[in-house]
N, C-alpha and C. Protein backbone atom coordinates (compact mmCIF):
# COMPACT_ATOMS: atom_id res chain seq x y z
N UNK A 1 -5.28 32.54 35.64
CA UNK A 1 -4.22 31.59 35.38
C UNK A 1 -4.12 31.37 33.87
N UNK A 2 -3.13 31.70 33.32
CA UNK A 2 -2.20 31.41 31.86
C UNK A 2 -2.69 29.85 31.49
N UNK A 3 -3.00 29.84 30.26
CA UNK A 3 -3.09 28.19 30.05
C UNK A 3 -1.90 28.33 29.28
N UNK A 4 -1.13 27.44 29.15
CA UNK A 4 0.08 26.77 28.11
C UNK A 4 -0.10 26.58 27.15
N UNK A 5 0.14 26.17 25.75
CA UNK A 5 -0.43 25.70 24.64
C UNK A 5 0.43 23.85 24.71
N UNK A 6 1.85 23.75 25.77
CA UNK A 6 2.39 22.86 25.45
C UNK A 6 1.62 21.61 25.73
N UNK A 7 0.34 21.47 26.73
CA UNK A 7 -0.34 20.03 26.65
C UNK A 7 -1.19 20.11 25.70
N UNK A 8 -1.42 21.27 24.84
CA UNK A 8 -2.42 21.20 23.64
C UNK A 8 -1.22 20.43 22.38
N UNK A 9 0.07 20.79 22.16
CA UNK A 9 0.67 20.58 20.98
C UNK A 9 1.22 18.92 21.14
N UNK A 10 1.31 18.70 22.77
CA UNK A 10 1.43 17.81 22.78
C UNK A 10 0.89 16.30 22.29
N UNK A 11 -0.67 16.81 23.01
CA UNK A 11 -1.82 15.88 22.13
C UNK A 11 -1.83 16.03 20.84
N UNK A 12 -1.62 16.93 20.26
CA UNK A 12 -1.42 17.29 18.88
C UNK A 12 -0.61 16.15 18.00
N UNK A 13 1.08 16.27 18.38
CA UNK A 13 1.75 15.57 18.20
C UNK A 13 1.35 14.20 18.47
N UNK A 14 0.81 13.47 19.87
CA UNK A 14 0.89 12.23 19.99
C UNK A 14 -0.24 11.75 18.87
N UNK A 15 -1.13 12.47 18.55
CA UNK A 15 -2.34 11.63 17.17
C UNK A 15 -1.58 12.27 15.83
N UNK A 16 -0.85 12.74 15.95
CA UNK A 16 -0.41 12.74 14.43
C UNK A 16 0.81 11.79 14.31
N UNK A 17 1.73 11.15 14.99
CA UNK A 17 2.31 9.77 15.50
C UNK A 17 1.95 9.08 15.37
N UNK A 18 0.37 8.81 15.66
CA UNK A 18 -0.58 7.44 16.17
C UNK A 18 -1.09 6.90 14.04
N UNK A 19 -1.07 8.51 13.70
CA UNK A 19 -2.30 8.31 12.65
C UNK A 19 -0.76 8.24 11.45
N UNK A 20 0.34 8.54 11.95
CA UNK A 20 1.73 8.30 10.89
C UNK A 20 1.74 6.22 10.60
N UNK A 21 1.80 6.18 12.38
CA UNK A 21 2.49 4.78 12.62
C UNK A 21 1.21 3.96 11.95
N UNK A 22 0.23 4.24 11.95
CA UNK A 22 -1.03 3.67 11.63
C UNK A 22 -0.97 3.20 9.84
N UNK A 23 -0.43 4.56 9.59
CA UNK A 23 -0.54 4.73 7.69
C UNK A 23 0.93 3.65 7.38
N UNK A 24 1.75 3.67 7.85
CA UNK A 24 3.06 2.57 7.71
C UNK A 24 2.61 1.39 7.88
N UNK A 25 1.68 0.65 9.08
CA UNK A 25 1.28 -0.51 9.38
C UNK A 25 0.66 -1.12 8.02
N UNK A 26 -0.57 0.04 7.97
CA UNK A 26 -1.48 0.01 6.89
C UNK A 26 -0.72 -0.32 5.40
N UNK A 27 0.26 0.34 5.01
CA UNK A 27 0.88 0.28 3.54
C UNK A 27 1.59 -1.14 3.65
N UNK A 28 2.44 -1.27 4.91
CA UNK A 28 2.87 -2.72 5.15
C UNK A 28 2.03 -3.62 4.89
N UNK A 29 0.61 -3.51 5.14
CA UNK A 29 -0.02 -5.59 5.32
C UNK A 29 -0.52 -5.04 4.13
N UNK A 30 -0.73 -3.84 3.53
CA UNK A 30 -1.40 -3.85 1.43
C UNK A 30 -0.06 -4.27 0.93
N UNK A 31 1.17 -3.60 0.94
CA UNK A 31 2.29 -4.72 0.31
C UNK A 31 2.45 -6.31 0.71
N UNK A 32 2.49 -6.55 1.98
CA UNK A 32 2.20 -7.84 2.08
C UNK A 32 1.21 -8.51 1.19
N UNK A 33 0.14 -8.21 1.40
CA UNK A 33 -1.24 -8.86 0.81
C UNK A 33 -1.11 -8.70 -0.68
N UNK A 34 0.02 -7.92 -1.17
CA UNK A 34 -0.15 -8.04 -2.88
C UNK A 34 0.88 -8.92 -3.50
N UNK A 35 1.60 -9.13 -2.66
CA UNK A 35 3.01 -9.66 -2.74
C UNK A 35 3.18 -10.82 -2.39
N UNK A 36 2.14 -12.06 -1.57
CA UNK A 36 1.71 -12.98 -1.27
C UNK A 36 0.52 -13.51 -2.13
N UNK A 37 -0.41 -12.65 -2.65
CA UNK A 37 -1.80 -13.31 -3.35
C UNK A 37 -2.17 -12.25 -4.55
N UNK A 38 -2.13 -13.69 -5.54
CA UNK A 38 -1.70 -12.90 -6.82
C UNK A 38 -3.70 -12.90 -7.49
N UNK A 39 -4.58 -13.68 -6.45
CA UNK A 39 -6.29 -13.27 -6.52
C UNK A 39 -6.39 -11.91 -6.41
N UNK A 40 -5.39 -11.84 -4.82
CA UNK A 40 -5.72 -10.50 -4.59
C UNK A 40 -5.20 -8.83 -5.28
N UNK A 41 -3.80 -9.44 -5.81
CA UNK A 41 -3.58 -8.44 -7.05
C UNK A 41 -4.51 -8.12 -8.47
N UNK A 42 -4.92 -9.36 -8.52
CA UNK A 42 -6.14 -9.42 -9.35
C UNK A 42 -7.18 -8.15 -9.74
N UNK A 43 -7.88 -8.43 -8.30
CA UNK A 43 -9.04 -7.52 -7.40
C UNK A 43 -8.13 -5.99 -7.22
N UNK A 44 -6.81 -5.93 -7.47
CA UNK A 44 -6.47 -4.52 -6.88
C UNK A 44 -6.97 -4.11 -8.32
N UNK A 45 -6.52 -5.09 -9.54
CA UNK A 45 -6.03 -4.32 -10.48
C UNK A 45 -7.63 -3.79 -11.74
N UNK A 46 -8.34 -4.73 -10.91
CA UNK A 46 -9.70 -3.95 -10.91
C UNK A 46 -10.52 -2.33 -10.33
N UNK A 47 -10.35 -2.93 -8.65
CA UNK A 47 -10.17 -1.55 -8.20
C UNK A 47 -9.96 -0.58 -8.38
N UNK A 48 -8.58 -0.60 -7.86
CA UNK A 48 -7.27 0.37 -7.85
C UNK A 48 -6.23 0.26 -8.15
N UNK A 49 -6.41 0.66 -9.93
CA UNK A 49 -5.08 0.44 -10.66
C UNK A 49 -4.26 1.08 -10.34
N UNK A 50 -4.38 2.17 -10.15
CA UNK A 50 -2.86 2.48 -9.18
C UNK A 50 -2.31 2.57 -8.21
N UNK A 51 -2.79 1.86 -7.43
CA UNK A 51 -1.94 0.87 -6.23
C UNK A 51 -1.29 -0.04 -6.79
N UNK A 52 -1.69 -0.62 -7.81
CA UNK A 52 -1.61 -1.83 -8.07
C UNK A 52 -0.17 -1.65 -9.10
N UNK A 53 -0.22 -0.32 -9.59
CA UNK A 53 0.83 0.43 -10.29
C UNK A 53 1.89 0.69 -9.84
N UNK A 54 2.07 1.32 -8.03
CA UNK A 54 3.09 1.54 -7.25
C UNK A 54 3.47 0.27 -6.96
N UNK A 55 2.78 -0.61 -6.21
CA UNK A 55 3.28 -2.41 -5.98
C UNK A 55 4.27 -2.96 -7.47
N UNK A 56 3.76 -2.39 -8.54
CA UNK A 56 4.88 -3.04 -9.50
C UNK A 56 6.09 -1.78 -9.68
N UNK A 57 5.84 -1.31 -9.49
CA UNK A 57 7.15 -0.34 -9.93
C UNK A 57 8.18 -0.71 -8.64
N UNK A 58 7.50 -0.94 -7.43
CA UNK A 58 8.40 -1.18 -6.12
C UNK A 58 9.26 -2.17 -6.60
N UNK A 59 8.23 -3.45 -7.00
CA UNK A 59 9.10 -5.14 -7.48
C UNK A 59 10.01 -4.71 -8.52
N UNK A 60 9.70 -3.88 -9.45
CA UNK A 60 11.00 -3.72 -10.52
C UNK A 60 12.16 -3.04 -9.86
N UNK A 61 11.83 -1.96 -8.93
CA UNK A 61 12.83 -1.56 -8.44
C UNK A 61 14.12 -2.21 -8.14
N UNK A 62 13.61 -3.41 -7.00
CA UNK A 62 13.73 -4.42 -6.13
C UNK A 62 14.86 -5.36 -7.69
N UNK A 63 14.37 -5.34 -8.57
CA UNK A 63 15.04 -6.68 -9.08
C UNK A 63 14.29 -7.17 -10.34
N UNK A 64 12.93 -7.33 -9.63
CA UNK A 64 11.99 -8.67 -10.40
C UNK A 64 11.39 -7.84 -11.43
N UNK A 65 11.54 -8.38 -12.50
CA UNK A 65 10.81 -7.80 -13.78
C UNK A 65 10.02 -8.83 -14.64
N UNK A 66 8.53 -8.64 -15.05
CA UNK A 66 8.32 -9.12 -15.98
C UNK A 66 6.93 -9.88 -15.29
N UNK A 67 6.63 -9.50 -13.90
CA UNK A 67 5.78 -10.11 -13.31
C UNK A 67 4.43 -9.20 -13.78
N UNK A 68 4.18 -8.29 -13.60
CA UNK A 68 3.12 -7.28 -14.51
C UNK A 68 2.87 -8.10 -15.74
N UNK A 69 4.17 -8.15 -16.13
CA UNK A 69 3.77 -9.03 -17.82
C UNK A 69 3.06 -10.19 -18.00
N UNK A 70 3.34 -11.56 -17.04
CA UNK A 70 2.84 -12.60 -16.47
C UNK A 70 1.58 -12.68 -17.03
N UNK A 71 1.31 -11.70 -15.35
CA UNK A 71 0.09 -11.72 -14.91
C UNK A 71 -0.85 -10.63 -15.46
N UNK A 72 -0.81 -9.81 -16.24
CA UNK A 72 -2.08 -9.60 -17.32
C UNK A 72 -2.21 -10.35 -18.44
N UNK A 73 -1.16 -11.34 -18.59
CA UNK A 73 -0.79 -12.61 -19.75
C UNK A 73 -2.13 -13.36 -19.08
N UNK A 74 -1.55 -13.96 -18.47
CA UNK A 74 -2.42 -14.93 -17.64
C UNK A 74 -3.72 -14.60 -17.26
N UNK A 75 -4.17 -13.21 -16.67
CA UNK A 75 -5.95 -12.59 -16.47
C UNK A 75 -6.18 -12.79 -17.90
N UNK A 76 -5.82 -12.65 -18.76
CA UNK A 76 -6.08 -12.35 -20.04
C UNK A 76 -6.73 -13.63 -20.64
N UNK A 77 -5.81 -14.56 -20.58
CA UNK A 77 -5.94 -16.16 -20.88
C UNK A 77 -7.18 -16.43 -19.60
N UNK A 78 -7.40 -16.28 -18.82
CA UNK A 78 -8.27 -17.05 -17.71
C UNK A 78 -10.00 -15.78 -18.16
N UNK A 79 -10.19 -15.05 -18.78
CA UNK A 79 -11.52 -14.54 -19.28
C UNK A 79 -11.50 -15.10 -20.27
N UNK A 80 -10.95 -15.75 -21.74
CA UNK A 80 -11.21 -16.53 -22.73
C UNK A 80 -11.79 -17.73 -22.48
């Protein structure tokens, strides 16, 4: 008896769906969470400055400019 490959590509497909919808959720609550708490932009911009790089280029996109500027104004002033 012939095996198919179509319930192999199938499973295939349904975890590469699972692990797509997963990476969207995921980028959603890190924009949320940078875009709500400016501690936690803080901590990115320690981390992972360039996350923290794409999150501002998104907001300028969007409109808002000058918030990058702010807020390394302000980290700046709060280590003195």
């Amino acid at each position: 008896m012939a095996r198919t490959t179509e319930p192999v590509a199938e499973k295939i497909f349904k975890e590469v769906l699972i692990v797509e919808l997963l990476g969207v959720f995921g980028a959603y609550f890190l924009f949320n969470k940078m875009n709500t708490s400016q501690d936690f932009r803080q901590t990115m911009s320690k981390k992972f400055p360039s996350i923290l790089e794409v999150y501002y280029k998104s907001i300028e996109q969007s409109g808002l400019y000058g918030v990058r500027e702010q807020e390394q104004e302000k980290w700046l002033n709060s280590k003195n």
